[in-house]
N, C-alpha and C. Protein backbone atom coordinates (compact mmCIF):
# COMPACT_ATOMS: atom_id res chain seq x y z
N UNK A 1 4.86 21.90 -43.63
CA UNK A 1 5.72 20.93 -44.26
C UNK A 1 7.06 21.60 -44.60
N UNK A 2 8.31 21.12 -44.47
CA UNK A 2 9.65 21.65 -44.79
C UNK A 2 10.18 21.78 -46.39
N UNK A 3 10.77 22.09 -46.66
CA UNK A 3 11.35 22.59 -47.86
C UNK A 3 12.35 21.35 -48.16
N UNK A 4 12.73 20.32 -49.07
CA UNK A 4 13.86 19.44 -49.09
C UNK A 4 14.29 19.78 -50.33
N UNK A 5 15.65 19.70 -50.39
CA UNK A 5 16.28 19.41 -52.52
C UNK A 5 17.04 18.02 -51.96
N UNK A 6 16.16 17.36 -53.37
CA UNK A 6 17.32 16.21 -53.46
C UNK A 6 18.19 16.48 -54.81
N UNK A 7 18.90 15.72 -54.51
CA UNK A 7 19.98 15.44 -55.91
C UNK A 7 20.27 14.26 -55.87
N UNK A 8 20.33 14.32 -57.68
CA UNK A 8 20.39 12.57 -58.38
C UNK A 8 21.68 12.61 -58.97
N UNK A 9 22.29 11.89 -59.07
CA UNK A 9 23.74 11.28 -59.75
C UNK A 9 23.26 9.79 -60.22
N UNK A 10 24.63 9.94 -61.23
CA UNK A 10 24.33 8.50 -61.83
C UNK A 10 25.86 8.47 -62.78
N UNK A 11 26.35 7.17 -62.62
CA UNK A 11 27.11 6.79 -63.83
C UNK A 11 28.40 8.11 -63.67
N UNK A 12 29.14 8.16 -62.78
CA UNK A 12 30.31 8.86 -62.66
C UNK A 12 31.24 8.16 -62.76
N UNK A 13 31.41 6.93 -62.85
CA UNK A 13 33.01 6.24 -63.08
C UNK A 13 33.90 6.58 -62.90
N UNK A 14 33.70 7.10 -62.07
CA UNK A 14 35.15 7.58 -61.03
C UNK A 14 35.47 9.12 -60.94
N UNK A 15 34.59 9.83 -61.44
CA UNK A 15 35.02 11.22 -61.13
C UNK A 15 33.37 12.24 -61.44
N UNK A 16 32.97 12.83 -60.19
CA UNK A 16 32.28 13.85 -60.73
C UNK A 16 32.87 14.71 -60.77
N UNK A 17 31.83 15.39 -61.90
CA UNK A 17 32.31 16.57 -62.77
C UNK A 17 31.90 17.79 -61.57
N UNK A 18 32.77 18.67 -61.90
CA UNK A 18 33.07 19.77 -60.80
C UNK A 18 31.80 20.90 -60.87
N UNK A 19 30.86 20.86 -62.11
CA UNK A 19 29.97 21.87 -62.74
C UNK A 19 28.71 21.16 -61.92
N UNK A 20 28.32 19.68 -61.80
CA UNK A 20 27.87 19.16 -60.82
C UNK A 20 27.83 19.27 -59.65
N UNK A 21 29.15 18.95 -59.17
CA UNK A 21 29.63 18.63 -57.51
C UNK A 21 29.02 20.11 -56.93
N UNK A 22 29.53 21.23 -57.43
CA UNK A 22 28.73 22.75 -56.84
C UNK A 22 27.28 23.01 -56.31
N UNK A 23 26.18 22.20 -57.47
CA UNK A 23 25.00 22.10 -56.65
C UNK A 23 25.06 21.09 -55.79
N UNK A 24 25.92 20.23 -55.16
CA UNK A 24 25.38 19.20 -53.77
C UNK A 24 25.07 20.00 -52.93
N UNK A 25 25.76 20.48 -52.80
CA UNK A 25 26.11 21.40 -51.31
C UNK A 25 24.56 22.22 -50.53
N UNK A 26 23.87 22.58 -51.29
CA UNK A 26 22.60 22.82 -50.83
C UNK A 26 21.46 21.69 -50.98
N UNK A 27 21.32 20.64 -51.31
CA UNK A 27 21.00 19.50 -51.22
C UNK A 27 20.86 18.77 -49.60
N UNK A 28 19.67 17.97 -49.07
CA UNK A 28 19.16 17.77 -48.20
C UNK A 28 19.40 16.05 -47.98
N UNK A 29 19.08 15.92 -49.54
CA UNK A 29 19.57 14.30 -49.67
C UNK A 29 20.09 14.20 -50.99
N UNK A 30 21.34 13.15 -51.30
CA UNK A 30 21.91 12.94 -52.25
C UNK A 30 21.38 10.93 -52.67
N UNK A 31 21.23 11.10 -54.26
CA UNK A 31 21.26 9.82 -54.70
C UNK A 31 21.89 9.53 -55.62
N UNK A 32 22.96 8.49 -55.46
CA UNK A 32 23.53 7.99 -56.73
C UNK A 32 23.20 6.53 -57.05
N UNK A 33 22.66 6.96 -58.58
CA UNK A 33 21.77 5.57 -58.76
C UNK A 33 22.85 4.51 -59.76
N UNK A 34 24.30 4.48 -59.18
CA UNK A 34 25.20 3.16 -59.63
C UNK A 34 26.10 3.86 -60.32
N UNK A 35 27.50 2.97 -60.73
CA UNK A 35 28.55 3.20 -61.51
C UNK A 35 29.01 4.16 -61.16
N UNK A 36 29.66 3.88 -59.82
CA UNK A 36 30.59 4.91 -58.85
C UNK A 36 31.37 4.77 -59.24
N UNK A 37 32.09 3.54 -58.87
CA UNK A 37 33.66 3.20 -59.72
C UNK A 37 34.59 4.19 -58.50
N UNK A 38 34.48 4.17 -57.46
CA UNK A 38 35.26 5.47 -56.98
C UNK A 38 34.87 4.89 -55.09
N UNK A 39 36.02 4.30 -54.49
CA UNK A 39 36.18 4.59 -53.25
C UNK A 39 35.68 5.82 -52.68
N UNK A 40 36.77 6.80 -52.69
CA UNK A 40 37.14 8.04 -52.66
C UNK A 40 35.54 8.86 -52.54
N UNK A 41 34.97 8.47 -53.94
CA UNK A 41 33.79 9.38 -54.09
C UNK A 41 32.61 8.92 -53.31
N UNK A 42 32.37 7.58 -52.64
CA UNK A 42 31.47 7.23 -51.86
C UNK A 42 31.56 7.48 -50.43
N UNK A 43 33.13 7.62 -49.77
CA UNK A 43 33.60 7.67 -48.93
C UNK A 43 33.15 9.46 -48.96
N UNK A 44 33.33 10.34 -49.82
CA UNK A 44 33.24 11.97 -49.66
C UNK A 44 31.79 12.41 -49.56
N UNK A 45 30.88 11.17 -50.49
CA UNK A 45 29.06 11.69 -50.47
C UNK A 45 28.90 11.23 -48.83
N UNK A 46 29.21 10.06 -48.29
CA UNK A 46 28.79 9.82 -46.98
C UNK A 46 29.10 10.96 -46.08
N UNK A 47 30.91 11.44 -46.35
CA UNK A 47 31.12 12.11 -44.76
C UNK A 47 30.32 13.43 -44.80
N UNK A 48 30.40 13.93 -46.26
CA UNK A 48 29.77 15.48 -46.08
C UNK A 48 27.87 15.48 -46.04
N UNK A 49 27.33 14.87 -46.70
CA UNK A 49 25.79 14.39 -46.59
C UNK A 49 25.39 13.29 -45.87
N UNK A 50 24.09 14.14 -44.55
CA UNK A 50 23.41 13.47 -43.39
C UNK A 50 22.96 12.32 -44.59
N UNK A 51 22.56 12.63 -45.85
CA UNK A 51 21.36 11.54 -46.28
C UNK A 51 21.84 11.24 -47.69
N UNK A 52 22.93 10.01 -47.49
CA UNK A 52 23.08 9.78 -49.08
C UNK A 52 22.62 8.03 -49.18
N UNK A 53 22.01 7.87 -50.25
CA UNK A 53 21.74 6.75 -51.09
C UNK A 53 22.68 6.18 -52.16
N UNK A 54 22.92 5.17 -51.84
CA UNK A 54 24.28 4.84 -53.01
C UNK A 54 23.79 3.18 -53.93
N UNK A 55 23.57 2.66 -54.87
CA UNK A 55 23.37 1.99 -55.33
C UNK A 55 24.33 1.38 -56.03
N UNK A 56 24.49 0.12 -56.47
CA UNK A 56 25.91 -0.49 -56.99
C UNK A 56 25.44 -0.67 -58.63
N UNK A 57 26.27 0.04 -59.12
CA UNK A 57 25.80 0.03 -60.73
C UNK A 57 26.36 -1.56 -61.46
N UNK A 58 26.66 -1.93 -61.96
CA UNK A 58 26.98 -2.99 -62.91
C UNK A 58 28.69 -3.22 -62.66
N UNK A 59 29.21 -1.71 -62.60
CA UNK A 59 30.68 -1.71 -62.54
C UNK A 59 30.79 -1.80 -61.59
N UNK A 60 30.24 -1.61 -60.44
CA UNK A 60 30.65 -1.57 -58.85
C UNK A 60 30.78 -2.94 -58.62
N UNK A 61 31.76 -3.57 -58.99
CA UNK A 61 32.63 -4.75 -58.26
C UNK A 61 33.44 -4.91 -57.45
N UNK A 62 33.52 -5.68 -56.60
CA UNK A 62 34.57 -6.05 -55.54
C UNK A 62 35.89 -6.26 -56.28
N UNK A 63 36.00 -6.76 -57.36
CA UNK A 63 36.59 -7.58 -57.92
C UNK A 63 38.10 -6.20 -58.65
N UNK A 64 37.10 -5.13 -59.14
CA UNK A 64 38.08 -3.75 -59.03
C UNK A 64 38.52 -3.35 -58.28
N UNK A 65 38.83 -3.53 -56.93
CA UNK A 65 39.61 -3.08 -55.72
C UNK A 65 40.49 -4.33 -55.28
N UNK A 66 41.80 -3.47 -54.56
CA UNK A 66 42.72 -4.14 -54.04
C UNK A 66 42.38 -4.54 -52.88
N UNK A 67 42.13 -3.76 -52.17
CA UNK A 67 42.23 -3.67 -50.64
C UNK A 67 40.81 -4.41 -49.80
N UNK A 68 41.26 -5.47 -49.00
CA UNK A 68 39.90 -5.67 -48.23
C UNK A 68 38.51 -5.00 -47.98
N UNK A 69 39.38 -3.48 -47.13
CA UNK A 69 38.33 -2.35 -46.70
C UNK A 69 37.51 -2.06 -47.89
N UNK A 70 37.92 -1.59 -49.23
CA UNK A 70 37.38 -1.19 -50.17
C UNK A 70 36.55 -2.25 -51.11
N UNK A 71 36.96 -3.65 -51.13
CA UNK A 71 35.96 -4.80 -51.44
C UNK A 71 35.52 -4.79 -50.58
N UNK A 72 34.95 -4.57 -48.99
CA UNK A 72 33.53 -4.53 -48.53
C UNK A 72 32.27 -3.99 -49.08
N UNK A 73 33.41 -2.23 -48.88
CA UNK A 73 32.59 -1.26 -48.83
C UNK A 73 31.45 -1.26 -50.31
N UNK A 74 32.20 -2.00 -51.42
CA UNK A 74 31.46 -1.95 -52.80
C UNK A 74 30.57 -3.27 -52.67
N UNK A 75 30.96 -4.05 -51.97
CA UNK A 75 30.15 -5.31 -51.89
C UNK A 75 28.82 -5.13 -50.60
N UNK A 76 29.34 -4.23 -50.29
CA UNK A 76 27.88 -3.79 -49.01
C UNK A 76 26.62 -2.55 -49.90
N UNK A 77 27.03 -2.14 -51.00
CA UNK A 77 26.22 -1.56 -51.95
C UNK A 77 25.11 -2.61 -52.13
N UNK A 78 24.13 -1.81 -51.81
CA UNK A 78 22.56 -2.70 -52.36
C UNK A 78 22.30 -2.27 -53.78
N UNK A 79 21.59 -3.40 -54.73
CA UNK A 79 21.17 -2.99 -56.08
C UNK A 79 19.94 -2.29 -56.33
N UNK A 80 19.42 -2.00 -54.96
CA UNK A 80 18.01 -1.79 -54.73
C UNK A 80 18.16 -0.79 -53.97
N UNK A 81 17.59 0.29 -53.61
CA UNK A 81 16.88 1.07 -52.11
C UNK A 81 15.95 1.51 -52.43
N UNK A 82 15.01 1.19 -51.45
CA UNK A 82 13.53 2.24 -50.90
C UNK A 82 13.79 3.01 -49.99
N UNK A 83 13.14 4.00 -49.93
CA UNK A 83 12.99 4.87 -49.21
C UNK A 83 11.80 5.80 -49.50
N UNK A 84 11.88 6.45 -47.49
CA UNK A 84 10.59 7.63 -47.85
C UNK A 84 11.01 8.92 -47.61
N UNK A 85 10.07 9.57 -48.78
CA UNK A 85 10.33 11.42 -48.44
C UNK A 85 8.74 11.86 -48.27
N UNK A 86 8.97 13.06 -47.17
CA UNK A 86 7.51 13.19 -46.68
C UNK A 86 6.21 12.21 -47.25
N UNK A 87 6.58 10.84 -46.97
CA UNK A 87 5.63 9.59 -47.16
C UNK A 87 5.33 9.10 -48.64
N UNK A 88 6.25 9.19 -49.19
CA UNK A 88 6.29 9.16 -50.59
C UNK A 88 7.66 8.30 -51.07
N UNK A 89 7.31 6.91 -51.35
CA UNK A 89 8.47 6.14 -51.76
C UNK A 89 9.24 6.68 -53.35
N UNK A 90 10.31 6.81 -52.48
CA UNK A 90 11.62 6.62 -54.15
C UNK A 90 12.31 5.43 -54.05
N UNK A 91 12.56 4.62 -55.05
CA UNK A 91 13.14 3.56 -55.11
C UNK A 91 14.22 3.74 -56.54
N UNK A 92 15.47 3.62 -56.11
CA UNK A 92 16.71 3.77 -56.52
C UNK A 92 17.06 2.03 -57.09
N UNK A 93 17.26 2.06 -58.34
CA UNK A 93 18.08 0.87 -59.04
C UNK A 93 18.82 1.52 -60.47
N UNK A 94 20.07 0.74 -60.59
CA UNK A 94 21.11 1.68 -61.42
C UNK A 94 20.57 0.85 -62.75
N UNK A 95 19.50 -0.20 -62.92
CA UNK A 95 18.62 -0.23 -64.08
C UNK A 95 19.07 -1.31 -64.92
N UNK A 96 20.26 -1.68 -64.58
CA UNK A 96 21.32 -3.05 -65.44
C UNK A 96 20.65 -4.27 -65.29
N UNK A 97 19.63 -4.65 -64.49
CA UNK A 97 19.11 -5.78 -64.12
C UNK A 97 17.43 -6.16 -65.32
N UNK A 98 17.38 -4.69 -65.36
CA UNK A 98 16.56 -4.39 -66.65
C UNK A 98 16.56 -4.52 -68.06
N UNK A 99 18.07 -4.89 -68.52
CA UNK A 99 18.68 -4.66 -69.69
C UNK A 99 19.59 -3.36 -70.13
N UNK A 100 19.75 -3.17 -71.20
CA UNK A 100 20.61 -2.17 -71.49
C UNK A 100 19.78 -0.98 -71.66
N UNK A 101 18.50 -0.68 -71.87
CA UNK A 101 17.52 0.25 -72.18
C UNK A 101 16.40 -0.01 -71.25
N UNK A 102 16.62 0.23 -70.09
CA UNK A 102 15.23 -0.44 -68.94
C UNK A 102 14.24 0.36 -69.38
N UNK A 103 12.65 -0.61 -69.61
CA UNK A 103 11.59 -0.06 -70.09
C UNK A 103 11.05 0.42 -68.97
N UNK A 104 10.50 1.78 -69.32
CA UNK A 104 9.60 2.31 -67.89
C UNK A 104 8.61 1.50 -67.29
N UNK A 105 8.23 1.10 -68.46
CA UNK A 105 6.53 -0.16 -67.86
C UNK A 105 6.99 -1.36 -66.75
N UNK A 106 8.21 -1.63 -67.09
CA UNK A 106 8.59 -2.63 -66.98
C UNK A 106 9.35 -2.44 -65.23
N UNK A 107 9.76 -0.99 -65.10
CA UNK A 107 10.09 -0.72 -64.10
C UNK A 107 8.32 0.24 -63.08
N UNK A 108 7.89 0.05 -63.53
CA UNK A 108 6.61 0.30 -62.97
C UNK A 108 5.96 -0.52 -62.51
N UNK A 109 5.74 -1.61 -63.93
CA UNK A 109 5.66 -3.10 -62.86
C UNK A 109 6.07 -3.61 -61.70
N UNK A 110 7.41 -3.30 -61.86
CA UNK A 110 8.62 -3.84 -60.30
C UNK A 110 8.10 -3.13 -59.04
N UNK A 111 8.03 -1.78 -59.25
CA UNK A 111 7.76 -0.94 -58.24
C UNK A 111 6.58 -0.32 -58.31
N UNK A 112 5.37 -0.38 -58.05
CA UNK A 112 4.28 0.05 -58.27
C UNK A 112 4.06 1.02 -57.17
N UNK A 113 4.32 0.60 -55.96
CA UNK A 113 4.31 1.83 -54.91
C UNK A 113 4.60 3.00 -54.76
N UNK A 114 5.70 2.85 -56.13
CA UNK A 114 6.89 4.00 -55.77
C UNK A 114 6.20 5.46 -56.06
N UNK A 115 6.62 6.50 -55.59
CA UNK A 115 6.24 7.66 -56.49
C UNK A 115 7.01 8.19 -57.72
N UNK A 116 8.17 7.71 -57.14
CA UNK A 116 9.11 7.99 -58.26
C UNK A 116 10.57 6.98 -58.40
N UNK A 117 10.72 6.30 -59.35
CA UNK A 117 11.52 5.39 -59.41
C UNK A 117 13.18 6.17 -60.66
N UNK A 118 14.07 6.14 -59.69
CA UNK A 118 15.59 6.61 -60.08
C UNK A 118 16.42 5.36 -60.89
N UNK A 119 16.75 5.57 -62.15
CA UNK A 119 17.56 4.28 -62.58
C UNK A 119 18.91 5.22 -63.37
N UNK A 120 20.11 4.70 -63.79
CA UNK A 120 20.83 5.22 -63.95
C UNK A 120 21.59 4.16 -65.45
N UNK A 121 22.20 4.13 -65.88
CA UNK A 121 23.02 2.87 -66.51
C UNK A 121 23.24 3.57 -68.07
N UNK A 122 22.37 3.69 -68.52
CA UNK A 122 21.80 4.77 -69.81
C UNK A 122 22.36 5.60 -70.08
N UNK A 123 23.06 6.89 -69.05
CA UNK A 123 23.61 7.35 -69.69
C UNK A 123 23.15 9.08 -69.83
N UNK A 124 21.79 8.60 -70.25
CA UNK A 124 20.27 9.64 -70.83
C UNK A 124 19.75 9.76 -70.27
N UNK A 125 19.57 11.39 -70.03
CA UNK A 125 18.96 11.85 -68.99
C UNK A 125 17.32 12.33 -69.51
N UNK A 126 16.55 11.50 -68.47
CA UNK A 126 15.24 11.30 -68.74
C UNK A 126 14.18 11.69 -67.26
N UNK A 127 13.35 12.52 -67.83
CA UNK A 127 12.10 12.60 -66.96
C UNK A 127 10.76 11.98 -67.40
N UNK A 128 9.92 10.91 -66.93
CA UNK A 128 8.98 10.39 -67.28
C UNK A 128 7.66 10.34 -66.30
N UNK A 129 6.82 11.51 -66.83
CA UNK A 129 5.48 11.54 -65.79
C UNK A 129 4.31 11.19 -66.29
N UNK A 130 4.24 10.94 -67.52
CA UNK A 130 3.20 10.51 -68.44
C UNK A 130 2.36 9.42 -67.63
N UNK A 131 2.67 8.58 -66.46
CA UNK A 131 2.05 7.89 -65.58
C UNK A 131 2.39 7.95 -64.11
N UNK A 132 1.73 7.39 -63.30
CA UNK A 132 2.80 7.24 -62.23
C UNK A 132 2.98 5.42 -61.99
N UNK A 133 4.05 5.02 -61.37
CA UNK A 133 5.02 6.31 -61.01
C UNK A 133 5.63 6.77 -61.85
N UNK A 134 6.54 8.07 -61.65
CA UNK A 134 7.15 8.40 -62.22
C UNK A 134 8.75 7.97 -62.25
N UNK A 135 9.53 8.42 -63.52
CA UNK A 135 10.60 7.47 -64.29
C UNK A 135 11.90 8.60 -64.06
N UNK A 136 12.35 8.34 -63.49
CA UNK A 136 13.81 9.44 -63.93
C UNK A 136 14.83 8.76 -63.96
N UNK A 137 15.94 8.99 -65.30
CA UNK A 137 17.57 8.87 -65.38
C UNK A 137 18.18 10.47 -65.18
N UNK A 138 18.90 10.89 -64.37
CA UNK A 138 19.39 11.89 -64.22
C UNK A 138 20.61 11.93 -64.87
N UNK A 139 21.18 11.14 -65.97
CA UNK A 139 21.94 11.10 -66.74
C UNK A 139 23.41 10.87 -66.70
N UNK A 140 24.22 10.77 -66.82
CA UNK A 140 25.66 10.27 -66.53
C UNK A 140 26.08 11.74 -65.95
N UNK A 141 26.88 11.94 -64.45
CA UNK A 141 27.46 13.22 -64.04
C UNK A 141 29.04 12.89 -64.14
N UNK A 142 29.70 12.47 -64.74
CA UNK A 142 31.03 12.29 -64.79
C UNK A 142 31.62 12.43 -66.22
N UNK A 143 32.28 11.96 -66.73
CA UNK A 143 32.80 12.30 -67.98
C UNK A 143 33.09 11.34 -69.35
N UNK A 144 32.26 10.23 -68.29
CA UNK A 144 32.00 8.75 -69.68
C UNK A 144 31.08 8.85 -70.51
N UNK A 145 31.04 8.91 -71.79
CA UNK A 145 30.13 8.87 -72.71
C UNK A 145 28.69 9.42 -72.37
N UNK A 146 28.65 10.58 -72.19
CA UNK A 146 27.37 11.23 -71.61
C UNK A 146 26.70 11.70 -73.26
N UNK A 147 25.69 11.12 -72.76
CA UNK A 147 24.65 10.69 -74.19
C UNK A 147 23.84 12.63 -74.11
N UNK A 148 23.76 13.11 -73.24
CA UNK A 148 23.28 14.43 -73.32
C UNK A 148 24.07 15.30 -73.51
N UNK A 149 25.42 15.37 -74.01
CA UNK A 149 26.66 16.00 -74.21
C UNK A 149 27.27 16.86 -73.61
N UNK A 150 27.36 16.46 -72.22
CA UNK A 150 28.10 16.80 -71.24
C UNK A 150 27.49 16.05 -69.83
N UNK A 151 28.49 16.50 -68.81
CA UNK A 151 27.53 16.32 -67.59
C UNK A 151 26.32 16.31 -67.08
N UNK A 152 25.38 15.18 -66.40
CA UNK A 152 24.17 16.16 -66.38
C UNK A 152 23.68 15.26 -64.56
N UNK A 153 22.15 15.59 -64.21
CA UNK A 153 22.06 15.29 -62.87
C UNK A 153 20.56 16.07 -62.77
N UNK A 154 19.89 15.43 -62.21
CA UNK A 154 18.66 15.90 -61.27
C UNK A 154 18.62 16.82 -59.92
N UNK A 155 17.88 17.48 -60.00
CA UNK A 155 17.36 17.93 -59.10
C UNK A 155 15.96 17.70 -58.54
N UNK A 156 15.35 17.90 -57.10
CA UNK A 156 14.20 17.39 -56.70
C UNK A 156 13.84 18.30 -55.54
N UNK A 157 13.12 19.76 -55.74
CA UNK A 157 13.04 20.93 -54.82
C UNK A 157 11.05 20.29 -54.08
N UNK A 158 11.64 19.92 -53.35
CA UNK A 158 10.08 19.68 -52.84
C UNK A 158 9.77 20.90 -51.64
N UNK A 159 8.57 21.31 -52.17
CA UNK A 159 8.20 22.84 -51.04
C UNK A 159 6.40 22.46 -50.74
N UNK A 160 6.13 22.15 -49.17
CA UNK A 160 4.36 22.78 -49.34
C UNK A 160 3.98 21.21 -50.24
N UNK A 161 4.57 20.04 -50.33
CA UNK A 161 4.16 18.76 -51.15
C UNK A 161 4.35 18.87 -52.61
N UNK A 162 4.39 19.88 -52.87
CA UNK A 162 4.77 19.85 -55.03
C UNK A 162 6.38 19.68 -54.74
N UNK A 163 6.01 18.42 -55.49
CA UNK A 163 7.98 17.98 -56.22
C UNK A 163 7.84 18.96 -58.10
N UNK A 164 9.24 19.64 -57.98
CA UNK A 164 9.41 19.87 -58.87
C UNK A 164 10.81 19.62 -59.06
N UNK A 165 10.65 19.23 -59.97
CA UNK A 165 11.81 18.54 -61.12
C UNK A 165 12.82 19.31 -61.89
N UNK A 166 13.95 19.41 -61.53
CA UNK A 166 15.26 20.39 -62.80
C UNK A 166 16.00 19.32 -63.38
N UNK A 167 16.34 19.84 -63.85
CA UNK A 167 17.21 19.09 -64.85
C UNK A 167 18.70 19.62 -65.70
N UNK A 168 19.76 19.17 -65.35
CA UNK A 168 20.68 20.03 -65.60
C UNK A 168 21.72 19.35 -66.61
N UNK A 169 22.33 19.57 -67.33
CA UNK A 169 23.22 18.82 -68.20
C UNK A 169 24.24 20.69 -68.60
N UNK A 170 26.07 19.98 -68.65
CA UNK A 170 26.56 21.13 -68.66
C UNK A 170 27.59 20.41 -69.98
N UNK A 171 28.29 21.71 -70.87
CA UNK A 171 28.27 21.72 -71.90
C UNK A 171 29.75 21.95 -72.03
């Protein structure tokens, strides 16, 4: 079995933080689970990463852009993605459809398949394995009101089938 790192983003509003952006780069697949707010930054996760996931957070409106090209590109954002890693669904939602505090149960309900379900909106960066599936906010990586007091973002080193989990927030 191969070695993968993923990385989680969430809630950058228009700028990741540079203490972040350094770990992509060895990353296999990238996910940002909403509140891009950023042409620029969706346009840079696609060209440089074979495997990025992009989800439309609450702010990702058409309605914030001038330009045709750029109201597509935010209006072609799904609120949803599934996907598989070595046969193991992650399902990405930026969590706004949940309320302002999406309950894990409640997102367990939705997705029962999943192995691990990514939501973002919060702010708060959270790991939840107490059941499966499992719950992660990888926390706001940009510089809006980051509830963990600073930058922060997931990691996901899968080796040999064990996912293990980092967790990073910078200060």
């Amino acid at each position: 079995m191969h070695k993968t790192i993923i990385s989680i983003i969430s809630d950058t509003h228009g700028i990741l933080d540079k203490s972040v952006e350094q770990y992509l780069s060895k990353s296999d697949i990238i996910i940002h689970a909403g509140d891009v707010m950023s042409i620029d930054l969706i346009k840079y996760l696609k060209k440089n990463y074979k495997k990025t996931y992009i989800v439309a957070g609450n702010n990702d409106i058409p309605e914030r852009y001038e330009h045709t090209d750029d109201k597509k590109l935010i209006n072609n954002l799904n609120k949803i993605e599934t996907f598989k890693v070595f046969n193991e669904i992650i399902t990405v939602t930026h969590g706004d459809q949940f309320g302002s505090m999406p309950s894990h149960s409640k997102l367990r309900d939705t997705f029962p398949d999943s192995k691990l379900i990514i939501y973002g909106h919060t702010h708060f960066q959270i790991f939840d394995d107490s059941e499966s599936p499992w719950v992660m906010n990888p926390g706001a990586s940009g510089h809006t009101r980051n509830m963990n007091g600073g930058p922060c973002f997931s990691q996901i080193h899968i080796d040999n089938g064990m996912w293990n989990i980092k967790q990073y927030c910078f200060n």
